[in-house]
N, C-alpha and C. Protein backbone atom coordinates (compact mmCIF):
# COMPACT_ATOMS: atom_id res chain seq x y z
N UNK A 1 32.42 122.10 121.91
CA UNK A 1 33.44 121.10 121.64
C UNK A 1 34.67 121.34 122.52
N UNK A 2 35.03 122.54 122.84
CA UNK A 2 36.08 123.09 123.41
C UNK A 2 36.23 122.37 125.09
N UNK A 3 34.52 122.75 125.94
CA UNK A 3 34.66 122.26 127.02
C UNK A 3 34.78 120.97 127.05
N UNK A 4 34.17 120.37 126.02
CA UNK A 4 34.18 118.68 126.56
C UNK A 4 35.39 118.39 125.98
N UNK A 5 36.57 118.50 125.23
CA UNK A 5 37.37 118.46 125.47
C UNK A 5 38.58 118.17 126.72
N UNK A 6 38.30 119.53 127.30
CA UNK A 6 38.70 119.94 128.35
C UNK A 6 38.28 119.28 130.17
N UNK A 7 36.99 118.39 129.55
CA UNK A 7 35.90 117.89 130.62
C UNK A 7 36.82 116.07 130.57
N UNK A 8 37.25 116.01 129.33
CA UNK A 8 37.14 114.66 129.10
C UNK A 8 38.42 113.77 130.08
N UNK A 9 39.59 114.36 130.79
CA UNK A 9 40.66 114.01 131.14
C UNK A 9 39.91 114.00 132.56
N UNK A 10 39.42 114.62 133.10
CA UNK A 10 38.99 114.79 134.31
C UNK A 10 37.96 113.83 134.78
N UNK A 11 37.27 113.67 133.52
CA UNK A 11 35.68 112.65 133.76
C UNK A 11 36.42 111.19 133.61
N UNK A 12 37.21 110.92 133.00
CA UNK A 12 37.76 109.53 133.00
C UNK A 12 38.65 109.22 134.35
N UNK A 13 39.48 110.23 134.68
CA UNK A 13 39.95 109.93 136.09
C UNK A 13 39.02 109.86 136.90
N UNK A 14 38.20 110.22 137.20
CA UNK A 14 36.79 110.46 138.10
C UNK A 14 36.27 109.27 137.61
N UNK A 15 36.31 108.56 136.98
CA UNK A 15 35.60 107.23 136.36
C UNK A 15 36.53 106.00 137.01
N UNK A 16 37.76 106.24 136.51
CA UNK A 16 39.02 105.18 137.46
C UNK A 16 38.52 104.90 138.75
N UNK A 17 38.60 106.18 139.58
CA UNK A 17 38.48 106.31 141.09
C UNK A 17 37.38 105.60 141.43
N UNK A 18 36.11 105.76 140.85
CA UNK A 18 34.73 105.05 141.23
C UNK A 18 35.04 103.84 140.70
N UNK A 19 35.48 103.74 139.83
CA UNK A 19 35.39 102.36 139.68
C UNK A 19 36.16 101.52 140.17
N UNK A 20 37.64 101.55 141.00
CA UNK A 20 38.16 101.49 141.39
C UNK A 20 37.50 101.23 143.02
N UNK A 21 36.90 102.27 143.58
CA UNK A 21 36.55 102.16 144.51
C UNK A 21 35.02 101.16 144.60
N UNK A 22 34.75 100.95 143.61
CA UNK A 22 33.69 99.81 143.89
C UNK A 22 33.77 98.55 143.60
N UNK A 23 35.59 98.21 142.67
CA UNK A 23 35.72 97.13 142.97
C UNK A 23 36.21 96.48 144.34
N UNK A 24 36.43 97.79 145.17
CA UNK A 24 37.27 97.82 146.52
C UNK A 24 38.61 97.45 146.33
N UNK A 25 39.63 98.37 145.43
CA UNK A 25 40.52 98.44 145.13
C UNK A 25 41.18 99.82 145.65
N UNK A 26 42.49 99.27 146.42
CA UNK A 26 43.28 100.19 146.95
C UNK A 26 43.98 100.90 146.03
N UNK A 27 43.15 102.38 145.78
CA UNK A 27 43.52 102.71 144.06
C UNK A 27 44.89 103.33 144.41
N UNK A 28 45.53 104.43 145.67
CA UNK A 28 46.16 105.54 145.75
C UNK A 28 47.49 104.21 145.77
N UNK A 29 47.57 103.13 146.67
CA UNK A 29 48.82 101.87 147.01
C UNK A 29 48.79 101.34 145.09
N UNK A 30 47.87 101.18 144.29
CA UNK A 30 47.99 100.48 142.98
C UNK A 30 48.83 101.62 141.99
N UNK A 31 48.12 103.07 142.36
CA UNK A 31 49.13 104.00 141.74
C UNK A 31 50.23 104.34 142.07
N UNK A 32 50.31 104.03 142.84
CA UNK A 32 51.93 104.17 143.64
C UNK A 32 53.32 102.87 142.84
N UNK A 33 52.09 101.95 143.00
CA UNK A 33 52.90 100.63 142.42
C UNK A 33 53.50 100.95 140.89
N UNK A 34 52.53 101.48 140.16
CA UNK A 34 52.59 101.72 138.48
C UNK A 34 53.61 102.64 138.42
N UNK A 35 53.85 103.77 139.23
CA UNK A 35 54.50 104.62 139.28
C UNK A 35 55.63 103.97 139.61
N UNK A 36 56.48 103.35 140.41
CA UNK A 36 57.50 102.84 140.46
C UNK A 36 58.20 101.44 139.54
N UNK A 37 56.74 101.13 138.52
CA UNK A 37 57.40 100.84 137.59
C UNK A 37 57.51 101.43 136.46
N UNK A 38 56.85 102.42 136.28
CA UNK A 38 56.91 103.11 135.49
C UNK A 38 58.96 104.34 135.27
N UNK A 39 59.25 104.35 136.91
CA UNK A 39 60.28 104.79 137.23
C UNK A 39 61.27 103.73 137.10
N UNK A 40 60.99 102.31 136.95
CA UNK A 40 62.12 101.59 136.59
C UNK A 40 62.26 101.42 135.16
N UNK A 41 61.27 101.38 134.75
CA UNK A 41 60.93 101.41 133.28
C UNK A 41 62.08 102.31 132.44
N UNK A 42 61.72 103.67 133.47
CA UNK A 42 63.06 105.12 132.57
C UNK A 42 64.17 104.93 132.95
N UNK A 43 64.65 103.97 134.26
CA UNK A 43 65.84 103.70 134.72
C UNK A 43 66.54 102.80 133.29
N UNK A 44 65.56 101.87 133.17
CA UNK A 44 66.18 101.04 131.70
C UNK A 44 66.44 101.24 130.57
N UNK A 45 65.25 102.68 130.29
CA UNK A 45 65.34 102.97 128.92
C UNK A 45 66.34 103.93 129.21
N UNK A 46 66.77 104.65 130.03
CA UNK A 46 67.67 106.14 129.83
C UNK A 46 68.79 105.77 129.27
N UNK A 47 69.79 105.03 129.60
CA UNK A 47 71.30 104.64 129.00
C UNK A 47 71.00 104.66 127.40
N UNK A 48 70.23 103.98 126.51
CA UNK A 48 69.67 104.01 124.88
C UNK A 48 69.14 105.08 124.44
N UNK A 49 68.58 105.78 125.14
CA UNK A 49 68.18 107.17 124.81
C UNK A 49 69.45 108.29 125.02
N UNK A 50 70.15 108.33 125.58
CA UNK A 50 71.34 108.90 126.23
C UNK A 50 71.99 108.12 125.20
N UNK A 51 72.42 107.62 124.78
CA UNK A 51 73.30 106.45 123.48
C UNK A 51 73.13 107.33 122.33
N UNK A 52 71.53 107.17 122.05
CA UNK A 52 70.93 108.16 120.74
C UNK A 52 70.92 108.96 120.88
N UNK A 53 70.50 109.87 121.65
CA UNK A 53 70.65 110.80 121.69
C UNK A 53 72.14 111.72 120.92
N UNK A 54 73.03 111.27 121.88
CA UNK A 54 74.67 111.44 121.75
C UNK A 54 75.25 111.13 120.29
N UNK A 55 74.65 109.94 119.92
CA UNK A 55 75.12 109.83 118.52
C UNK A 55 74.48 110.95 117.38
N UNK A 56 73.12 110.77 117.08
CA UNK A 56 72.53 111.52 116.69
C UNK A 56 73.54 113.61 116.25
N UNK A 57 73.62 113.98 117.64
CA UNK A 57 74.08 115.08 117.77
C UNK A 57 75.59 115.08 117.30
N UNK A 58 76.45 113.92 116.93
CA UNK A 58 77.80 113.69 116.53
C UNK A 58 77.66 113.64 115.03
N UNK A 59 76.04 112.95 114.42
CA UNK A 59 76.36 112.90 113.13
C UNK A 59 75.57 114.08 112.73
N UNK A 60 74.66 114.72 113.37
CA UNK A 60 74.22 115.91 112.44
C UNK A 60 75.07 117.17 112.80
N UNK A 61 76.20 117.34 113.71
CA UNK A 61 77.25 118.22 113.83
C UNK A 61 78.45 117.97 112.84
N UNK A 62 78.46 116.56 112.21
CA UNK A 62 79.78 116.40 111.88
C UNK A 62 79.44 116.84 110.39
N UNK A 63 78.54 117.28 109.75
CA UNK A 63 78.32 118.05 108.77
C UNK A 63 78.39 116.86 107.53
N UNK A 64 77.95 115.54 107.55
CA UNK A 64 78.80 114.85 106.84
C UNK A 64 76.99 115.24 105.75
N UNK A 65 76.19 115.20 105.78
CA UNK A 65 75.23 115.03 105.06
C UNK A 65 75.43 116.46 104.04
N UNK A 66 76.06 116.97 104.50
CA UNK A 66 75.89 118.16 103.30
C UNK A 66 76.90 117.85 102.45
N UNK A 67 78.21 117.06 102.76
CA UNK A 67 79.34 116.58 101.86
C UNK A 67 78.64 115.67 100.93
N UNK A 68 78.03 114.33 101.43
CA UNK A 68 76.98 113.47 100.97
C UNK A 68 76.34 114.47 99.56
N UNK A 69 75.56 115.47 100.34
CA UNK A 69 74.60 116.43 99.34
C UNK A 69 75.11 116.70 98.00
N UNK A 70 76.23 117.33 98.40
CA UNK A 70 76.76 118.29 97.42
C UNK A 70 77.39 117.24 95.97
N UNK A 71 77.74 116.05 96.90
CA UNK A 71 78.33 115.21 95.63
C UNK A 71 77.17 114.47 94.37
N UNK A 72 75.88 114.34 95.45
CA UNK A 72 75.07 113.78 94.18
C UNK A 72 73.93 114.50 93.98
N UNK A 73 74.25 116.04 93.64
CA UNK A 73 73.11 117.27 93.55
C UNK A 73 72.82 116.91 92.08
N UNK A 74 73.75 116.21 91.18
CA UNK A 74 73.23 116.90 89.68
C UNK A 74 72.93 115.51 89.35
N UNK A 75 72.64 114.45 89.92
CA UNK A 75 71.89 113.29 89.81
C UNK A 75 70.24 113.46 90.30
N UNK A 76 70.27 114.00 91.61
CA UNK A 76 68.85 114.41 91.98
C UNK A 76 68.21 115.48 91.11
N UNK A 77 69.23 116.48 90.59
CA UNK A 77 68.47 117.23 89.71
C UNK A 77 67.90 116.61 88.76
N UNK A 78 68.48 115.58 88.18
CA UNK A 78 68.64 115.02 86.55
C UNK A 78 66.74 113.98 87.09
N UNK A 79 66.52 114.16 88.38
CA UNK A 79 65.35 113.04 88.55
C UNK A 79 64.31 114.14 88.96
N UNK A 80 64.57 115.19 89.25
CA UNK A 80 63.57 116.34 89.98
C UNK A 80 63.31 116.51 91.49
N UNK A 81 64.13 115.64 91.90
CA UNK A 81 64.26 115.10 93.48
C UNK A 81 64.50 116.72 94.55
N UNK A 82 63.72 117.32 94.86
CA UNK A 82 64.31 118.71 95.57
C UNK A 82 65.16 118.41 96.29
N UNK A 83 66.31 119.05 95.91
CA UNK A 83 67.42 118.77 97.48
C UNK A 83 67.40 118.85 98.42
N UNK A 84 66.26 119.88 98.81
CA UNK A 84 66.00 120.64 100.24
C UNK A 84 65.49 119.36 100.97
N UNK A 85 64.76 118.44 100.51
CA UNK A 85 64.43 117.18 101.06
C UNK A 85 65.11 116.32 101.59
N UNK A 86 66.01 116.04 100.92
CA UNK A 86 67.21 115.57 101.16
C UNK A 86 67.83 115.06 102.92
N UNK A 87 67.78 116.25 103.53
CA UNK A 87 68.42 116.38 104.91
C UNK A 87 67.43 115.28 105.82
N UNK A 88 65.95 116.03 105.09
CA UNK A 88 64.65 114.62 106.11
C UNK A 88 64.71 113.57 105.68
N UNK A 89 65.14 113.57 104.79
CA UNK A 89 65.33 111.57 103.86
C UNK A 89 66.04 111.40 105.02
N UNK A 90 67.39 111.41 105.31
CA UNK A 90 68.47 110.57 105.88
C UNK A 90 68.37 110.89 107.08
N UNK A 91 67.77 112.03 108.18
CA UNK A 91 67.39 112.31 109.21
C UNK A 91 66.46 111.53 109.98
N UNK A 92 65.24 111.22 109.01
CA UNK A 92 63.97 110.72 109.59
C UNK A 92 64.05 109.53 109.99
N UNK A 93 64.77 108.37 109.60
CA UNK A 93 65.14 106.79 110.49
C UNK A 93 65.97 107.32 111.77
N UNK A 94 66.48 108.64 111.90
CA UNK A 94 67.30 108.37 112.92
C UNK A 94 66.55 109.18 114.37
N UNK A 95 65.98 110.20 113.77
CA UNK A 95 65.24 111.33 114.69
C UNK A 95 64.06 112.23 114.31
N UNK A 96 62.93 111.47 114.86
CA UNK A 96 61.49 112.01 114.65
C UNK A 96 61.68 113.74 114.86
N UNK A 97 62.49 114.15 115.91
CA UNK A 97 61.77 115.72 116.20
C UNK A 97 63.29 116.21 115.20
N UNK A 98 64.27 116.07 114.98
CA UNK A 98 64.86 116.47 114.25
C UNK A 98 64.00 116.62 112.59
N UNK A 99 63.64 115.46 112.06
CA UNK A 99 62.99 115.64 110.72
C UNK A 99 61.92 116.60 110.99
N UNK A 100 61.46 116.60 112.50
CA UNK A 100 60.05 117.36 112.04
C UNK A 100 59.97 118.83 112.24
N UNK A 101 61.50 119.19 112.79
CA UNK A 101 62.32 120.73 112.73
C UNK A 101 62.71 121.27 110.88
N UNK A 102 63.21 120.15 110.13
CA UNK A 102 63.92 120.02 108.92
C UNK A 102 62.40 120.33 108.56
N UNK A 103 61.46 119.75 108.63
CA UNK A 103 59.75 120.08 107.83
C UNK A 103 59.61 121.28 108.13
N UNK A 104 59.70 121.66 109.60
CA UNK A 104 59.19 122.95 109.41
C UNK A 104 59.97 124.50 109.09
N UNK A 105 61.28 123.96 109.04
CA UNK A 105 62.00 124.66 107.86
C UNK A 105 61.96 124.26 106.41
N UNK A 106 61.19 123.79 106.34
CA UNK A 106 60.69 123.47 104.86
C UNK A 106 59.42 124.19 104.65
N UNK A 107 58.55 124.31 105.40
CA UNK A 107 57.08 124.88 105.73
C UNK A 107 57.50 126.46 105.47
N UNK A 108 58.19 126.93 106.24
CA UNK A 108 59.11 128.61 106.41
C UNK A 108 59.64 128.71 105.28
N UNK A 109 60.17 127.95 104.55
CA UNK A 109 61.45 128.81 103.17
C UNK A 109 60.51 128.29 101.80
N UNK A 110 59.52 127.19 102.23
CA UNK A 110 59.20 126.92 100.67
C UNK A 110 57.00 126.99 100.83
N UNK A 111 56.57 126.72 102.39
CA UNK A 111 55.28 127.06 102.10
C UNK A 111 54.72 125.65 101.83
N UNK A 112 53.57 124.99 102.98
CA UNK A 112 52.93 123.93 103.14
C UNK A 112 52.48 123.07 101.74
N UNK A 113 52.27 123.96 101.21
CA UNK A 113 51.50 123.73 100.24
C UNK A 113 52.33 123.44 98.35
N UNK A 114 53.63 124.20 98.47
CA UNK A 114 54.64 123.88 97.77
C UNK A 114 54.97 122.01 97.32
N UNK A 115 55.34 121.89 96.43
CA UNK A 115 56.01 120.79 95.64
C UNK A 115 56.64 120.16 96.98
N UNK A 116 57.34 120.57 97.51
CA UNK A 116 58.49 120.35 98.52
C UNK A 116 57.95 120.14 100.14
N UNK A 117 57.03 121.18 100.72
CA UNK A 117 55.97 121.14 101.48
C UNK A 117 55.19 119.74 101.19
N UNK A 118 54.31 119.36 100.43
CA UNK A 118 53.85 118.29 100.32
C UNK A 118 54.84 117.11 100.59
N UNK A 119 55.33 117.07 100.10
CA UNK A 119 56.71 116.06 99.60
C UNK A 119 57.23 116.06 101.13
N UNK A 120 57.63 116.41 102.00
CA UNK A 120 57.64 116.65 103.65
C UNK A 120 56.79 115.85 104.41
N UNK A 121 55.48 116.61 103.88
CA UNK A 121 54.49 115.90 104.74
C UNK A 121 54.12 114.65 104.41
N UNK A 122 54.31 114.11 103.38
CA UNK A 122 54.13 112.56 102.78
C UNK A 122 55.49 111.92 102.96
N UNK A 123 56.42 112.34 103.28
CA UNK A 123 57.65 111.53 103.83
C UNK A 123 57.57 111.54 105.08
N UNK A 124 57.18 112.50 105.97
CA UNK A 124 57.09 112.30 107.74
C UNK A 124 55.87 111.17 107.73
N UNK A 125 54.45 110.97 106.72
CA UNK A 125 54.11 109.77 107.07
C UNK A 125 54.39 108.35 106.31
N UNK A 126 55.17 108.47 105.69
CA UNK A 126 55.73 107.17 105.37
C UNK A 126 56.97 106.59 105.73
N UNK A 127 57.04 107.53 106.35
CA UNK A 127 58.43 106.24 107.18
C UNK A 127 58.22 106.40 108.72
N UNK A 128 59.54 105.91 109.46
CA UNK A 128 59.72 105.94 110.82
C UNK A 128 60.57 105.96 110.98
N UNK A 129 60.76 106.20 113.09
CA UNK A 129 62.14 106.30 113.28
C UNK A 129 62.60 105.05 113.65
N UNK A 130 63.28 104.31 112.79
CA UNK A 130 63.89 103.09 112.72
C UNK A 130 64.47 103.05 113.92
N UNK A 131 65.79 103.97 113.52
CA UNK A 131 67.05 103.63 114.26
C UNK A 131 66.57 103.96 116.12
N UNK A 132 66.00 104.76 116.17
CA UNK A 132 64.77 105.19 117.67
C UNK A 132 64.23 103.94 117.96
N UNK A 133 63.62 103.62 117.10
CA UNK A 133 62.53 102.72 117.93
C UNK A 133 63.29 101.45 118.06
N UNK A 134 64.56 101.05 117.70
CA UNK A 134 64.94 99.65 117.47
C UNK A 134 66.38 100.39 119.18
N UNK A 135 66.68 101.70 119.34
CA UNK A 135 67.37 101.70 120.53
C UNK A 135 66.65 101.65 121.80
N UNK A 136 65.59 102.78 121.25
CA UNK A 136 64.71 102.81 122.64
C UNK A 136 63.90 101.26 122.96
N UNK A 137 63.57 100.26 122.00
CA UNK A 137 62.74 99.17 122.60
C UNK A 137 63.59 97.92 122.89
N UNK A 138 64.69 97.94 122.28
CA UNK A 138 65.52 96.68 122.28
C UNK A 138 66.73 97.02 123.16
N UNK A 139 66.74 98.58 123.32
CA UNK A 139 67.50 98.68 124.29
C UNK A 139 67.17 98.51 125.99
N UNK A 140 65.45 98.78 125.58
CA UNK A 140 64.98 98.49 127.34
C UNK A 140 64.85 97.05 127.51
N UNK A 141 64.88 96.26 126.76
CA UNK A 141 64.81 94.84 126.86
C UNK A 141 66.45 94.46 127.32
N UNK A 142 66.85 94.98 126.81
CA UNK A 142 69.17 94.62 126.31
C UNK A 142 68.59 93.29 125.41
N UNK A 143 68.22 94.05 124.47
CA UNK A 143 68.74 92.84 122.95
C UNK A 143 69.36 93.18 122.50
N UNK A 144 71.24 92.70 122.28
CA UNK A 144 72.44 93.42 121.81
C UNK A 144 72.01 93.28 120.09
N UNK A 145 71.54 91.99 119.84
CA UNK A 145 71.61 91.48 118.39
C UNK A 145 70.35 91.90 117.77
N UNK A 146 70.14 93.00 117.30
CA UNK A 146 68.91 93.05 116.43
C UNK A 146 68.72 92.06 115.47
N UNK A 147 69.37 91.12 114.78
CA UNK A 147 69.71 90.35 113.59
C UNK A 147 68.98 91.27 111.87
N UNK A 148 67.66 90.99 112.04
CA UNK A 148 67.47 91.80 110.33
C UNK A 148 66.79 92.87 110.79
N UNK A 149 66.41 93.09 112.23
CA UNK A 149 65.58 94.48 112.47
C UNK A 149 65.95 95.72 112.38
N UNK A 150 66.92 96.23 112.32
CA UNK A 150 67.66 97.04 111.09
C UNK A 150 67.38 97.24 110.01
N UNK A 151 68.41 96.13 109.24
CA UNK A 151 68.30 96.17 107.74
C UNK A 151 67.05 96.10 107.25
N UNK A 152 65.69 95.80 108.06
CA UNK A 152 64.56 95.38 107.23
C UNK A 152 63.79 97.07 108.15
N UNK A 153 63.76 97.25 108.85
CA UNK A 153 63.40 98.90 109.58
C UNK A 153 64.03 100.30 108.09
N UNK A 154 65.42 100.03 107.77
CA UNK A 154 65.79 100.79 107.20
C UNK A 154 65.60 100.75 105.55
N UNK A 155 65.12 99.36 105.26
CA UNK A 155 64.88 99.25 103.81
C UNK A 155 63.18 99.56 103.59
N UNK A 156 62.42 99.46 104.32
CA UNK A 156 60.85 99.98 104.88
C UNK A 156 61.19 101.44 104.52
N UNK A 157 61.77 102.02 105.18
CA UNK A 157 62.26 103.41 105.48
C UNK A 157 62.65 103.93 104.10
N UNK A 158 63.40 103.55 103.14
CA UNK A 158 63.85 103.60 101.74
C UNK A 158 62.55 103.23 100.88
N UNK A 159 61.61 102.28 101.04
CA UNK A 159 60.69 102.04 100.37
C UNK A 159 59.33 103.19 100.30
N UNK A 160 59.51 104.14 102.10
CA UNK A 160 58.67 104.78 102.12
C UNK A 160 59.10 106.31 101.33
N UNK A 161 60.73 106.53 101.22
CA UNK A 161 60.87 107.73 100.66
C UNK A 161 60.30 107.57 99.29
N UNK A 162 60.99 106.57 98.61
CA UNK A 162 60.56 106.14 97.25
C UNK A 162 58.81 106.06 96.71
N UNK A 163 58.00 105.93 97.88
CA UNK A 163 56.64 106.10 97.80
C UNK A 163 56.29 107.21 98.04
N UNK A 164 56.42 108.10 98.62
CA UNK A 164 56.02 109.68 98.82
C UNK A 164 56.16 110.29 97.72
N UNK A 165 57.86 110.00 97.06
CA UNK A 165 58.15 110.97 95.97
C UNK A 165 57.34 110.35 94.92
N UNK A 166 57.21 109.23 94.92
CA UNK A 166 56.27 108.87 93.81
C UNK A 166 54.50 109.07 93.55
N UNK A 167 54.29 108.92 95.22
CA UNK A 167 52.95 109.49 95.42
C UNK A 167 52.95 111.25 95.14
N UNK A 168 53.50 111.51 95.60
CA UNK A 168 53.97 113.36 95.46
C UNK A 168 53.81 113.73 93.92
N UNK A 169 54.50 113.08 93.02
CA UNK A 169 54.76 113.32 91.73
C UNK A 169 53.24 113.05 90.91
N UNK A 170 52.83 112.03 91.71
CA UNK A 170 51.55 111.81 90.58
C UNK A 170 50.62 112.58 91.07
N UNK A 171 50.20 112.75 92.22
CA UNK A 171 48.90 113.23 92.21
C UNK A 171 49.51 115.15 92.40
N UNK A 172 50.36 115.24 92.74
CA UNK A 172 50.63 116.86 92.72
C UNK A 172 51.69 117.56 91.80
């Protein structure tokens, strides 16, 4: 299983080329072409990624989520809600590899397999990164006006925490 793995990236390029070459297609001038749009492509998306990026790092420095935390700890207690969760709830619409750093400091202090561990891994698949995918795709387009793709990205996003913990609770 290991080699063909390893066989399989190589045998499909080797498949392009022939086939390529027997439609009598100038494959090395067609890759060249893709490649320079592919390079305008990052020319468009970089400014939105560079946007998010920047923001991102302003709100998880400005410490505001642990102020957030601390004020409604004995409400989440009063529901069983682990706090430690908490940080990936409000993280995960904004930044996929950030939440999936917050999981695996969740994996390290509490153990895959934990209340909380589960509860991680059923929130990284029920939601998305909203606020990502609505800069990076609408920003390579320049659509200034998302109109409800937001509010309806981020209420998805609320519907999926609310389903994990509820899926979480019943079956574990």
């Amino acid at each position: 299983m290991n080699l063909i793995s390893k066989m399989i990236i190589p045998l499909f390029v080797l498949f392009v080329v022939f086939y390529g070459y027997k439609k009598k297609i100038m494959i090395y001038d067609t890759f060249l072409e893709g490649a320079k749009e592919g390079l305008i492509t990052v020319f468009h998306i970089f400014p939105a990624i560079l946007a998010m990026v920047f923001a991102i790092n302003i709100f998880l420095n400005s410490h505001i989520l642990e102020i957030l935390f601390s004020t409604f700890t004995p409400f989440f207690e009063k529901i069983n809600l682990p706090i430690q969760i908490l940080p990936m709830a409000f993280v995960r619409p904004i930044s996929g590899t950030a939440s999936l750093a917050i999981m695996n400091d969740i994996f390290a202090n509490f153990g895959p397999d934990s209340f909380v561990g589960r509860l991680a891994s059923t929130l990284q698949g029920c939601t998305d990164t909203t606020i990502y995918v609505l800069a990076l795709y609408f920003g390579s387009i320049k659509i200034n006006k998302t109109r409800y793709a937001l509010s309806t990205g981020l209420f998805a996003d609320l519907i999926g925490i609310i389903a994990s913990f509820i899926i979480v609770h019943l079956i574990f």
